[in-house]
PDB file of N, CA and C in Angstrom:
ATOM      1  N   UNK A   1     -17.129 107.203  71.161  1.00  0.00           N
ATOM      2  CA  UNK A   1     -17.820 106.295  72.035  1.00  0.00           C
ATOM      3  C   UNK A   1     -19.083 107.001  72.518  1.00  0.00           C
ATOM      4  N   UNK A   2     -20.053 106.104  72.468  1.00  0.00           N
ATOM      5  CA  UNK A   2     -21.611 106.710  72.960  1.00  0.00           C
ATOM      6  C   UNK A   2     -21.775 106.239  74.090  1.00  0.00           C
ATOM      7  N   UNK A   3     -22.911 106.808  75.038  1.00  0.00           N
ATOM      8  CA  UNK A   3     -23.097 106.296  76.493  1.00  0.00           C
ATOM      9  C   UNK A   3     -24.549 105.793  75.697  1.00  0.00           C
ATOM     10  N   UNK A   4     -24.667 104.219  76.249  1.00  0.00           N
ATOM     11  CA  UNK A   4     -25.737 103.346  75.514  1.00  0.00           C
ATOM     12  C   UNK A   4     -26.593 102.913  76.679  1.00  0.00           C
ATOM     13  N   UNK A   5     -26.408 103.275  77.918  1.00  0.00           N
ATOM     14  CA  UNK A   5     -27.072 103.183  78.884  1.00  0.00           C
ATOM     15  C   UNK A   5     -26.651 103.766  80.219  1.00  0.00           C
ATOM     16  N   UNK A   6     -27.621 103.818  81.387  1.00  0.00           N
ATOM     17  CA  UNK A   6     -27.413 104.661  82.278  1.00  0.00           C
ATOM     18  C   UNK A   6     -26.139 103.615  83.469  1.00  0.00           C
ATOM     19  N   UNK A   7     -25.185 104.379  83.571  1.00  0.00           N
ATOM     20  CA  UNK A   7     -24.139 103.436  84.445  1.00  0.00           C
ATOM     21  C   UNK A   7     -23.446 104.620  85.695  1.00  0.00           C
ATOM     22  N   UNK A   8     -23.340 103.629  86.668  1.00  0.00           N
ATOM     23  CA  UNK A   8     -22.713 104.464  87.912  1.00  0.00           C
ATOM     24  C   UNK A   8     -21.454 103.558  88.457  1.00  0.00           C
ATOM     25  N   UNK A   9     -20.492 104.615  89.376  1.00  0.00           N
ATOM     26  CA  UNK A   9     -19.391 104.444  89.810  1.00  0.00           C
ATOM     27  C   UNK A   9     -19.294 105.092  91.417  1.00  0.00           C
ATOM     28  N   UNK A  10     -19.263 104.203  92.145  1.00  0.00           N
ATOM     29  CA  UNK A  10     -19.100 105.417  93.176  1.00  0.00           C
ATOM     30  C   UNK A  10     -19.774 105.349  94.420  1.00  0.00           C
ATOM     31  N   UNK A  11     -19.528 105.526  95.501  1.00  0.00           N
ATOM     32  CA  UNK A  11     -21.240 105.918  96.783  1.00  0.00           C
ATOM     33  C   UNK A  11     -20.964 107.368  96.996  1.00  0.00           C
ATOM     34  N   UNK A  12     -22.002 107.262  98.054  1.00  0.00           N
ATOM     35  CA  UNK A  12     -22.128 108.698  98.568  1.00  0.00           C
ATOM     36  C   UNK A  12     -21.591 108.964  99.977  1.00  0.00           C
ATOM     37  N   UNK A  13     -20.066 107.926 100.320  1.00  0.00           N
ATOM     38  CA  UNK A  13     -19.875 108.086 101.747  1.00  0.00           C
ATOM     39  C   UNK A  13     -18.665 109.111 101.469  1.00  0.00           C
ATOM     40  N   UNK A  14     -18.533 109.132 102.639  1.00  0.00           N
ATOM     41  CA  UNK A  14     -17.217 110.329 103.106  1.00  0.00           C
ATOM     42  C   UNK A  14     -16.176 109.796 102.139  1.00  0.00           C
ATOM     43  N   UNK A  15     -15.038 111.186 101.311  1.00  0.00           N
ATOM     44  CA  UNK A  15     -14.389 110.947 100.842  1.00  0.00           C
ATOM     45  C   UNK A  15     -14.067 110.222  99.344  1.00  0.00           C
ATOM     46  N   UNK A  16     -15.782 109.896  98.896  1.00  0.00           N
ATOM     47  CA  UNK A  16     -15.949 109.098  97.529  1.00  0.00           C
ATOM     48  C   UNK A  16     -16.565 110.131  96.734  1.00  0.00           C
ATOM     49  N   UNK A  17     -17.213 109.540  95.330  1.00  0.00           N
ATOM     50  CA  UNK A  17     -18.219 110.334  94.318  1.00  0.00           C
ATOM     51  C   UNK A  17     -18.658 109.088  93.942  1.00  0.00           C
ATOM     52  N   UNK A  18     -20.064 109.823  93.671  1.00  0.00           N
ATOM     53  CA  UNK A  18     -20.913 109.370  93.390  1.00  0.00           C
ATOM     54  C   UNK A  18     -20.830 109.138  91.472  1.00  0.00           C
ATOM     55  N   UNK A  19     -20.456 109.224  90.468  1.00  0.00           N
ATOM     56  CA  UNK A  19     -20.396 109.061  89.077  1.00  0.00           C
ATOM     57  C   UNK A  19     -21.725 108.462  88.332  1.00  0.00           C
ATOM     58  N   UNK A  20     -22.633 109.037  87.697  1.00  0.00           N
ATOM     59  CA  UNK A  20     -23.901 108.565  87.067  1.00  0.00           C
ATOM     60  C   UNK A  20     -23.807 109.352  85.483  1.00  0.00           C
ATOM     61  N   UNK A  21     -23.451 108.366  84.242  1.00  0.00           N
ATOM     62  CA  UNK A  21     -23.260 108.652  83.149  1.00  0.00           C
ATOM     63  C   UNK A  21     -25.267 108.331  82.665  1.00  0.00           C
ATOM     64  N   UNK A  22     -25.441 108.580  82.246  1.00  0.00           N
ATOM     65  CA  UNK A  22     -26.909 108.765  80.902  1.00  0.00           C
ATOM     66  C   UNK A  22     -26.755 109.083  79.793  1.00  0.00           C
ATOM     67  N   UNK A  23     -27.456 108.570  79.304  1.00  0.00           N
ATOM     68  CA  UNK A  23     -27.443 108.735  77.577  1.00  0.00           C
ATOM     69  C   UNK A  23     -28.376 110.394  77.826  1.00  0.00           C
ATOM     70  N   UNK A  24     -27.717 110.955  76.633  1.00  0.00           N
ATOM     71  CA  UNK A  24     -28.269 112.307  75.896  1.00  0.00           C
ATOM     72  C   UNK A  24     -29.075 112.740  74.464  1.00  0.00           C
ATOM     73  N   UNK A  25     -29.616 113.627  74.421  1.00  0.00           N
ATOM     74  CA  UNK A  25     -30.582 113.128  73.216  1.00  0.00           C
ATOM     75  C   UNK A  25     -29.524 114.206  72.512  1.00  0.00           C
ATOM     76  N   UNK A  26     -28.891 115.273  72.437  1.00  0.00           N
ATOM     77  CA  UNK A  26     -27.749 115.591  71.272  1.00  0.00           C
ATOM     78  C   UNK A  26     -26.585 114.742  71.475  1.00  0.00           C
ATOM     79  N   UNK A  27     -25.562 115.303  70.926  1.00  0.00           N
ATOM     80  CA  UNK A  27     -24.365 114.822  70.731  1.00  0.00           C
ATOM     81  C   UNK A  27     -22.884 115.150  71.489  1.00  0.00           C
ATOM     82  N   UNK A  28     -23.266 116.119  72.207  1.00  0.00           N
ATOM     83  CA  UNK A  28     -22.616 116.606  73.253  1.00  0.00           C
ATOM     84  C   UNK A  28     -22.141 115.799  74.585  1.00  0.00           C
ATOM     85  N   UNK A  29     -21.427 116.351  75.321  1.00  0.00           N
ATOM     86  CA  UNK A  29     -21.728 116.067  76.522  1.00  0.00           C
ATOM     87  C   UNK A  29     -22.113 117.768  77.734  1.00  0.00           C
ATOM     88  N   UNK A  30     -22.676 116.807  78.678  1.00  0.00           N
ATOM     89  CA  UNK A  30     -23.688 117.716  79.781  1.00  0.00           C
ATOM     90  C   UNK A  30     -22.690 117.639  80.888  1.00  0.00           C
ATOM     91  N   UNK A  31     -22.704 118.325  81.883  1.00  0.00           N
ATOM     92  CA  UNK A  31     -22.178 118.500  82.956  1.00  0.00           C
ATOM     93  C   UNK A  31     -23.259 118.606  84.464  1.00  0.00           C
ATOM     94  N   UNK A  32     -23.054 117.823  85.632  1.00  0.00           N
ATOM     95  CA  UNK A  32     -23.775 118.313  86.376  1.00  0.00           C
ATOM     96  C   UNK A  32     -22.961 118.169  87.256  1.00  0.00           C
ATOM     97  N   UNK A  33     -22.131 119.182  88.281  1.00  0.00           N
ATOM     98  CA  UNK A  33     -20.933 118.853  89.367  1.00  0.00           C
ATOM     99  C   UNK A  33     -21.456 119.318  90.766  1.00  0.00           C
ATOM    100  N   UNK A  34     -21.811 118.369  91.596  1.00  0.00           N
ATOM    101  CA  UNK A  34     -21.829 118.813  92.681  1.00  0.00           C
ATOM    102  C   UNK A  34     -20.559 118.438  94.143  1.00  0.00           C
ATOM    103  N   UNK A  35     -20.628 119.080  95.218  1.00  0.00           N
ATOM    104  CA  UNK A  35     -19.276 118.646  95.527  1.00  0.00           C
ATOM    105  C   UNK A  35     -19.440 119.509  97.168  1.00  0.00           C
ATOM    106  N   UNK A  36     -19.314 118.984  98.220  1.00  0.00           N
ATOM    107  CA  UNK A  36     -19.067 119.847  99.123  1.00  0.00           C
ATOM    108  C   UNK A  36     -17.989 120.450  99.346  1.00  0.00           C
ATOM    109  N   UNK A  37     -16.818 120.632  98.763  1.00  0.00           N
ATOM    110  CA  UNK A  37     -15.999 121.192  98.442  1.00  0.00           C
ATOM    111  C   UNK A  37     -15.747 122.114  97.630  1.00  0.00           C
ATOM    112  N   UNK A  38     -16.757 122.469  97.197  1.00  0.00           N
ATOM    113  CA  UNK A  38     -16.892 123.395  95.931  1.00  0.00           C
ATOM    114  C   UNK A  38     -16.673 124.412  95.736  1.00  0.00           C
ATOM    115  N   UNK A  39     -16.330 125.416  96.662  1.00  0.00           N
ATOM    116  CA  UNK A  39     -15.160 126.574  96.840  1.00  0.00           C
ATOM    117  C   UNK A  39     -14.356 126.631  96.747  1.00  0.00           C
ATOM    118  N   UNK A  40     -13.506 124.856  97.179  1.00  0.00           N
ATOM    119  CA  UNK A  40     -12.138 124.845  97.681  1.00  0.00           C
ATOM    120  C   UNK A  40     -11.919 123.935  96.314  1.00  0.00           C
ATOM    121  N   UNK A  41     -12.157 124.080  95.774  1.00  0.00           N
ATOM    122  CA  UNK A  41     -11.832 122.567  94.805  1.00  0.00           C
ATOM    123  C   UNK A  41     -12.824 122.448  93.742  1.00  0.00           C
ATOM    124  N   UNK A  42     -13.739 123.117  93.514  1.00  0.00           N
ATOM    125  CA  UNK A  42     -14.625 123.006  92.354  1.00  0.00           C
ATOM    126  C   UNK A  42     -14.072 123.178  90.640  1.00  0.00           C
ATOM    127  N   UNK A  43     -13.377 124.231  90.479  1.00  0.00           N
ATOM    128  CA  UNK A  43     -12.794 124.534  89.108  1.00  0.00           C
ATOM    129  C   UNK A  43     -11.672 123.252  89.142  1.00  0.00           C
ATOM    130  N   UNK A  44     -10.955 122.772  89.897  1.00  0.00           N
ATOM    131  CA  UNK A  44     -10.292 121.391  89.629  1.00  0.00           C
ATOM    132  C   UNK A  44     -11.391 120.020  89.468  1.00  0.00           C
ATOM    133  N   UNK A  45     -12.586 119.581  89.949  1.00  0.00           N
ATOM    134  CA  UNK A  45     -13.195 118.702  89.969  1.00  0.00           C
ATOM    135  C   UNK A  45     -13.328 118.809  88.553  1.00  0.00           C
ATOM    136  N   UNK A  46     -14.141 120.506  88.210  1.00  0.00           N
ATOM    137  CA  UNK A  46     -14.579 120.529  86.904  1.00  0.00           C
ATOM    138  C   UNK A  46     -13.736 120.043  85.491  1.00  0.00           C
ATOM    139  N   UNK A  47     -12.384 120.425  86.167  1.00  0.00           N
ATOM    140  CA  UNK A  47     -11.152 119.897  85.003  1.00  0.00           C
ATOM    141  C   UNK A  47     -11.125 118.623  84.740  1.00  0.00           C
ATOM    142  N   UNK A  48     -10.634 118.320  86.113  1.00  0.00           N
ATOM    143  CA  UNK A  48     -10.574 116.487  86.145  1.00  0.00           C
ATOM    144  C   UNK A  48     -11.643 116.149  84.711  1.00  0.00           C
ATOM    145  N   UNK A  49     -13.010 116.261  85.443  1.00  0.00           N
ATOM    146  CA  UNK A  49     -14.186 115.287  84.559  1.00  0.00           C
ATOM    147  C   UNK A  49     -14.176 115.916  83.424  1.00  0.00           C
ATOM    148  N   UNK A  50     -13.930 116.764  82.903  1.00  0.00           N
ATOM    149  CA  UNK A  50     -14.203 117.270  81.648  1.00  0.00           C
ATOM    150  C   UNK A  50     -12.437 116.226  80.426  1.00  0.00           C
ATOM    151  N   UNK A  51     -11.117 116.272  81.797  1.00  0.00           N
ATOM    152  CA  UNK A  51     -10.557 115.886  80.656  1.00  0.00           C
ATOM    153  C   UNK A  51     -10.627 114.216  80.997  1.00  0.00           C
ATOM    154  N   UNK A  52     -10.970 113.729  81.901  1.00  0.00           N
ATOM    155  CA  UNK A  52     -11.234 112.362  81.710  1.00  0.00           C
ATOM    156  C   UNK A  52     -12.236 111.943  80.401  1.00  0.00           C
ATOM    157  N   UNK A  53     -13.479 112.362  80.293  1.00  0.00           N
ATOM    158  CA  UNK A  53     -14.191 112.383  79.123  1.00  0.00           C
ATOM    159  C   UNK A  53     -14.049 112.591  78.123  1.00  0.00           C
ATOM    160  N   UNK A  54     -13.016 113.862  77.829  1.00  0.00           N
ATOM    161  CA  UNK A  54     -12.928 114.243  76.743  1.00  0.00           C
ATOM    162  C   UNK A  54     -11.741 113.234  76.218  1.00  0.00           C
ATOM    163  N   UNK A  55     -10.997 112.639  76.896  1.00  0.00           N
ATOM    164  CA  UNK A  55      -9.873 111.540  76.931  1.00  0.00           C
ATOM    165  C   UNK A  55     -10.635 110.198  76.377  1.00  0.00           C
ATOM    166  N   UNK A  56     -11.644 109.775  76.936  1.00  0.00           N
ATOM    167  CA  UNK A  56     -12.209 108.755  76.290  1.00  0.00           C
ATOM    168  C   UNK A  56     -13.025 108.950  74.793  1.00  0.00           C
ATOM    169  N   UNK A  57     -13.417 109.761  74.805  1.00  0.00           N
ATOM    170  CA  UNK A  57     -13.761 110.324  73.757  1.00  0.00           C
ATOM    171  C   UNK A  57     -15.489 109.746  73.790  1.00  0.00           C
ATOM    172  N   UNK A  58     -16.049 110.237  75.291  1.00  0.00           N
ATOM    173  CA  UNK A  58     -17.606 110.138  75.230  1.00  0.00           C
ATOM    174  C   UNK A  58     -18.453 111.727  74.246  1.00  0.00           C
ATOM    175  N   UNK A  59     -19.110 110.808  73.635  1.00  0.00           N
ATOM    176  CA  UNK A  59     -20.201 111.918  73.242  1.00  0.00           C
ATOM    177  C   UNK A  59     -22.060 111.410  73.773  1.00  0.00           C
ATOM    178  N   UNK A  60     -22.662 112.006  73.432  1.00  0.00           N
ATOM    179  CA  UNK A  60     -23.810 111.556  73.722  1.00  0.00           C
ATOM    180  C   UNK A  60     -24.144 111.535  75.106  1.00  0.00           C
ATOM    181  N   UNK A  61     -23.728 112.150  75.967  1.00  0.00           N
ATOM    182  CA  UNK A  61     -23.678 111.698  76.973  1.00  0.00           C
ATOM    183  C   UNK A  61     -23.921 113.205  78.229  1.00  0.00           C
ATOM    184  N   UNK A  62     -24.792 112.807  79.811  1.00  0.00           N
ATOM    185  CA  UNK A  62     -25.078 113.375  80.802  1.00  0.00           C
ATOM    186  C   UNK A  62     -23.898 112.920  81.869  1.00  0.00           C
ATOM    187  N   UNK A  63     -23.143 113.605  82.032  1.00  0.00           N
ATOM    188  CA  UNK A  63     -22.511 113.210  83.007  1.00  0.00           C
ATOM    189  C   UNK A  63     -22.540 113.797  84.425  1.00  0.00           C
ATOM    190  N   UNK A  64     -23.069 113.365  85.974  1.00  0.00           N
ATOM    191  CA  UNK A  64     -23.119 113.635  87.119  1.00  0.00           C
ATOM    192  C   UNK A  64     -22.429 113.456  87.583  1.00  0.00           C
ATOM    193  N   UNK A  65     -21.873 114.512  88.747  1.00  0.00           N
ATOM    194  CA  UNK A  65     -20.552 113.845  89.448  1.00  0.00           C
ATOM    195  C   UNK A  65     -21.470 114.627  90.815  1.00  0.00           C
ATOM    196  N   UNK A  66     -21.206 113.722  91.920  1.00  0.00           N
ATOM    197  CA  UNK A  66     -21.645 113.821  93.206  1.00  0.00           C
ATOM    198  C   UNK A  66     -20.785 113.808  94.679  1.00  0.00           C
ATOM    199  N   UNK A  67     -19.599 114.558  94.102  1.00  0.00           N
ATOM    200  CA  UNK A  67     -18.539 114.452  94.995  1.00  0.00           C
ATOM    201  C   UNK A  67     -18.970 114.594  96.851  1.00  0.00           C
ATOM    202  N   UNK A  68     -18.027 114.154  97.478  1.00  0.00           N
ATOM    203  CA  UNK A  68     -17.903 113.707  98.826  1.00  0.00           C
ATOM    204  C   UNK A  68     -16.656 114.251  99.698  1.00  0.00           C
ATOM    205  N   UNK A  69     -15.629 114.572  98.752  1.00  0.00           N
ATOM    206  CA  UNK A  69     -14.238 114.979  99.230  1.00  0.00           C
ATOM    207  C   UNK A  69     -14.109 113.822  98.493  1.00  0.00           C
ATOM    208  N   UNK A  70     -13.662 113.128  97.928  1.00  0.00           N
ATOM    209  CA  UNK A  70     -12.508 112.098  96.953  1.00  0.00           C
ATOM    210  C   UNK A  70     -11.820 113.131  96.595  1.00  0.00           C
ATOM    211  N   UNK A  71     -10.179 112.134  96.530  1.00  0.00           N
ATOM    212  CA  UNK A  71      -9.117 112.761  96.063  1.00  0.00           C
ATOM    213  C   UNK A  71      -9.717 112.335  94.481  1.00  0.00           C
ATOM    214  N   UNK A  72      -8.461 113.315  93.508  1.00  0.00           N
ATOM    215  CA  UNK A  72      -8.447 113.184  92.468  1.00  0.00           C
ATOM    216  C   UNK A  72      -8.366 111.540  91.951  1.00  0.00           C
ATOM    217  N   UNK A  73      -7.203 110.964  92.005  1.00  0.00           N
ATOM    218  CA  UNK A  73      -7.041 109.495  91.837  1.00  0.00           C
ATOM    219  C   UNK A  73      -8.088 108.777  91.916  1.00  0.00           C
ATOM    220  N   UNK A  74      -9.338 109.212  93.069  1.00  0.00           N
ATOM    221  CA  UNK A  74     -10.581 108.029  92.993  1.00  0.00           C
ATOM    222  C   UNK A  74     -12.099 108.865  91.775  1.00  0.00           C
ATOM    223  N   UNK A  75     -11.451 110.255  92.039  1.00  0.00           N
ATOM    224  CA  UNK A  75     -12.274 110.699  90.819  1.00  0.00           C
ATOM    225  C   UNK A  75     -12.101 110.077  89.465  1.00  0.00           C
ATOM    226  N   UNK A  76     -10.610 110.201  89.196  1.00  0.00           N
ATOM    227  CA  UNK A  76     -10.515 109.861  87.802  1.00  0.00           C
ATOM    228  C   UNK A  76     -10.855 108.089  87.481  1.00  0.00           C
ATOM    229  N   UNK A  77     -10.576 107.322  88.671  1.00  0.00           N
ATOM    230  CA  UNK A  77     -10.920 106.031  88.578  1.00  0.00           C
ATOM    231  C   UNK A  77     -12.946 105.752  88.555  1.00  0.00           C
ATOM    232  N   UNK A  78     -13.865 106.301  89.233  1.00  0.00           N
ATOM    233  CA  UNK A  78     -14.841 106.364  88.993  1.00  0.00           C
ATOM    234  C   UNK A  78     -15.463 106.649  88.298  1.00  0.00           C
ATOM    235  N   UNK A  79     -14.896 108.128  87.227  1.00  0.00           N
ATOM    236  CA  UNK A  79     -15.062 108.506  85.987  1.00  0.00           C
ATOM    237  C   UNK A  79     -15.104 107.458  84.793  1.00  0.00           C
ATOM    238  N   UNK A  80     -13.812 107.026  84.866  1.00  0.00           N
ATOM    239  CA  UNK A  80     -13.549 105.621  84.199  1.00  0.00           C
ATOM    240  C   UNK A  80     -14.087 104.937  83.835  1.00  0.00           C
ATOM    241  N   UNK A  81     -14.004 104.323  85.401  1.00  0.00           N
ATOM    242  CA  UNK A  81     -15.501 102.889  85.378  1.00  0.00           C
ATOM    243  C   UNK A  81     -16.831 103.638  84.865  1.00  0.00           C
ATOM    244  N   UNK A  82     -17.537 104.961  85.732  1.00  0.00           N
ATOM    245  CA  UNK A  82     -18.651 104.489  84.707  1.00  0.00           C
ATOM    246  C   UNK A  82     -18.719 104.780  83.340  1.00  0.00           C
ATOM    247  N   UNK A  83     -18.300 105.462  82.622  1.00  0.00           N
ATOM    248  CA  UNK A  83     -17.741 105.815  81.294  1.00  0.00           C
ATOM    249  C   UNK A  83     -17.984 104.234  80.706  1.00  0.00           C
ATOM    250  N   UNK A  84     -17.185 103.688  80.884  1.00  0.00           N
ATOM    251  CA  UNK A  84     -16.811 101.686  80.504  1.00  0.00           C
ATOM    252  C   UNK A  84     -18.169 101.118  80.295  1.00  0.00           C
ATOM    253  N   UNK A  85     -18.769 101.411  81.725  1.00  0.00           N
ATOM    254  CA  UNK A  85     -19.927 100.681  81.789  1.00  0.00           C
ATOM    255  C   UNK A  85     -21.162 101.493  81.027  1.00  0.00           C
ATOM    256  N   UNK A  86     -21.217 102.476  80.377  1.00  0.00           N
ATOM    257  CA  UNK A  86     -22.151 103.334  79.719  1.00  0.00           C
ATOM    258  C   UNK A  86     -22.311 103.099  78.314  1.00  0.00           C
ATOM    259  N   UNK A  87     -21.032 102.889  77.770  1.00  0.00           N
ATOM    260  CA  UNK A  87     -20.424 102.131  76.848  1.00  0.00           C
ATOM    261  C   UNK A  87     -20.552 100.891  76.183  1.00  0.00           C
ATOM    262  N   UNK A  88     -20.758 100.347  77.529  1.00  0.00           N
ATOM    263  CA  UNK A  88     -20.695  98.926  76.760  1.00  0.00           C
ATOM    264  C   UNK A  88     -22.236  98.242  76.455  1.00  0.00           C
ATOM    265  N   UNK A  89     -22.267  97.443  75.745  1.00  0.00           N
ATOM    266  CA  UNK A  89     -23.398  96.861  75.434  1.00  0.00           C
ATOM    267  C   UNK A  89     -23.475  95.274  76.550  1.00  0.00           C
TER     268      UNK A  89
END
């Protein structure tokens, strides 16, 4: 699956993420993780999104994550959605 356009999941209030997929000019995927939690919880955020993606099987693709404190469960659901919506035509 390719990311065919730029799609988001998410706000930027307490407790959410922010999710912004983009198309990429290789074939890879990119990582950009930010997170105020990122001491306490960063090498897990990084897991989460790497195996949500790698689960859908995105290539082509920039993926941002703009964490807030979200639990895992709303990570992996925002991941999701925008993944879907990057996707689709």
């Amino acid at each position: 699956m390719e990311a065919k356009k730029i799609a988001t999941a998410g706000s930027l209030e307490s407790s959410d993420a922010l999710v912004t997929i983009s198309p990429a000019a290789g074939p890879g995927v990119e990582y950009k993780i930010d997170s105020i939690v990122m001491k306490q919880y960063g090498r897990r955020i990084k897991s989460v999104t790497e195996e949500v993606v790698s689960a859908s099987g995105l290539s082509g693709a920039m993926v941002r994550v703009q964490d807030r404190g979200a639990l895992e469960c709303t990570l992996r659901a925002r991941l999701e959605t925008a993944i879907g919506r990057a996707a689709s035509t």
